[in-house]
Protein backbone atom coordinates (compact mmCIF):
# COMPACT_ATOMS: atom_id res chain seq x y z
CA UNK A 1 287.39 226.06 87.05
CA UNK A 2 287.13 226.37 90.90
CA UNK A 3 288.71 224.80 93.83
CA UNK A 4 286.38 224.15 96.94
CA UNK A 5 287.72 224.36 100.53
CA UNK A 6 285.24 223.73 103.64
CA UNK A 7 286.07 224.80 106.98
CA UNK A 8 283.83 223.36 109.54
CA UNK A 9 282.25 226.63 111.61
CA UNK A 10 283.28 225.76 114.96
CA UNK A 11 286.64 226.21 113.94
CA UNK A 12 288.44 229.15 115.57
CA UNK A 13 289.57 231.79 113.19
CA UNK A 14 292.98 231.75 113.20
CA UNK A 15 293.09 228.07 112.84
CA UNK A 16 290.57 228.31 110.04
CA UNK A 17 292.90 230.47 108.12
CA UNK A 18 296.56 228.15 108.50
CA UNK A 19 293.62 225.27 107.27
CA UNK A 20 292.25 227.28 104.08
CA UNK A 21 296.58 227.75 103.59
CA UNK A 22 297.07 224.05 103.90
CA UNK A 23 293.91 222.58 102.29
CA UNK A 24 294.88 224.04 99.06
CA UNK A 25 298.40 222.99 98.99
CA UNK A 26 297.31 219.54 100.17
CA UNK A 27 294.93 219.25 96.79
CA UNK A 28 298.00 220.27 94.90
CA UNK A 29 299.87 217.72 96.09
CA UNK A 30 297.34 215.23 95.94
CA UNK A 31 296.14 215.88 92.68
CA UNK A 32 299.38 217.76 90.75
CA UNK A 33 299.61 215.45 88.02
CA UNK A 34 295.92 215.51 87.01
CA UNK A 35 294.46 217.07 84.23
CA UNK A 36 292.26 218.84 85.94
CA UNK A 37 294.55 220.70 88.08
CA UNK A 38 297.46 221.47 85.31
CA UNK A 39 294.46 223.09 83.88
CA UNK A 40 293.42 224.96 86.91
CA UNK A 41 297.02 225.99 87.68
CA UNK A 42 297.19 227.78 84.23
CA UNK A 43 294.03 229.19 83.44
CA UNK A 44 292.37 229.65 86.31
CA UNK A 45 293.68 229.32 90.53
CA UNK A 46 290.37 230.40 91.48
CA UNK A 47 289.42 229.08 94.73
CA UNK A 48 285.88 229.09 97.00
CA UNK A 49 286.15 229.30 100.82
CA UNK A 50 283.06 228.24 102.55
CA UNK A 51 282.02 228.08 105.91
CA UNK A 52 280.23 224.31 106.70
CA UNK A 53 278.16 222.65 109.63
CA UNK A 54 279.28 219.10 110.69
CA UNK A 55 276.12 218.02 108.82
CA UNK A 56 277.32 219.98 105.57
CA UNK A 57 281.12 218.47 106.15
CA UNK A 58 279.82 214.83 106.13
CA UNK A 59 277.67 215.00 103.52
CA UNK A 60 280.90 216.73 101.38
CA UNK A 61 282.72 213.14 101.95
CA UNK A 62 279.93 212.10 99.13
CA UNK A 63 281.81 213.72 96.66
CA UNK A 64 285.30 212.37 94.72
CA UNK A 65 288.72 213.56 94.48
CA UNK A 66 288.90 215.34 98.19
CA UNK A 67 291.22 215.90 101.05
CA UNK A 68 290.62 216.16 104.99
CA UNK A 69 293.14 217.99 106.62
CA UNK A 70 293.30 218.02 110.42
CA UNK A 71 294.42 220.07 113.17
CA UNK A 72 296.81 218.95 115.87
CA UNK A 73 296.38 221.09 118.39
CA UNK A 74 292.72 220.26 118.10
CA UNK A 75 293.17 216.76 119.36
CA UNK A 76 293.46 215.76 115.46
CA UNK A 77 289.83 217.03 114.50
CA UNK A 78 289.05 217.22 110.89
CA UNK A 79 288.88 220.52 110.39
CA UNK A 80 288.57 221.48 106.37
CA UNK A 81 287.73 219.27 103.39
CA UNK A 82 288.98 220.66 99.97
CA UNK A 83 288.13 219.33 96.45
CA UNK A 84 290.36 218.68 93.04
CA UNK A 85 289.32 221.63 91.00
CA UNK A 86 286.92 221.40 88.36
CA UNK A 87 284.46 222.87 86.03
CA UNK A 88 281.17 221.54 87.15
CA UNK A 89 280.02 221.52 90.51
CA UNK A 90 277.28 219.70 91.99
CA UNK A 91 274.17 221.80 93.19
CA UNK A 92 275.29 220.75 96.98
CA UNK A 93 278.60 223.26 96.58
CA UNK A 94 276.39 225.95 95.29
CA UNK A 95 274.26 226.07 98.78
CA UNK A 96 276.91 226.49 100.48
CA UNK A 97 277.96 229.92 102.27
CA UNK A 98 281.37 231.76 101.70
CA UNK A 99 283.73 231.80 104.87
CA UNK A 100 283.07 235.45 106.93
CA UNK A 101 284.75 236.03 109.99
CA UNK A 102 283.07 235.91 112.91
């Protein structure tokens, strides 16, 4: 059971990093009293960090049970999309690079 978090690649580093912090406490809160993620929380916390194009980001918002998270002193630009955790994952997520510094 994995958690996804994409952070859009024009995203500076540093701010990429406070975002991977924040996306995965937002799909906590979002999603604490699922199944799904009382299950993660226990048996697994594993999460994937990847590294997205604005094409890749959009076509993410396909997909149920996310949350954006933004960036203030980016003029409020979406930044990172993260996903409820769960054991099967489309083939999209699977295409999908890890996050490497720059």
């Amino acid at each position: 059971m994995k958690m996804y978090i994409l952070i859009k690649d024009s995203i500076p580093f540093g701010f990429a990093l406070v975002s991977a912090a924040h996306a995965s406490l937002a799909t906590y809160l979002k999603f604490k009293d699922s199944q799904e993620m009382a299950d993660w929380l226990k048996f697994s916390f594993r999460k994937v960090v990847c590294q997205v194009t604005d094409e890749q980001f959009e076509k993410a918002k396909e997909y149920e049970d996310y949350v954006i998270l933004t960036e203030s002193a980016l003029s409020g630009q979406e930044v990172s999309i993260a996903f409820k955790p769960r054991e099967d994952w489309p083939d999209f997520f699977k295409t999908l690079k890890l996050y490497m510094k720059k």
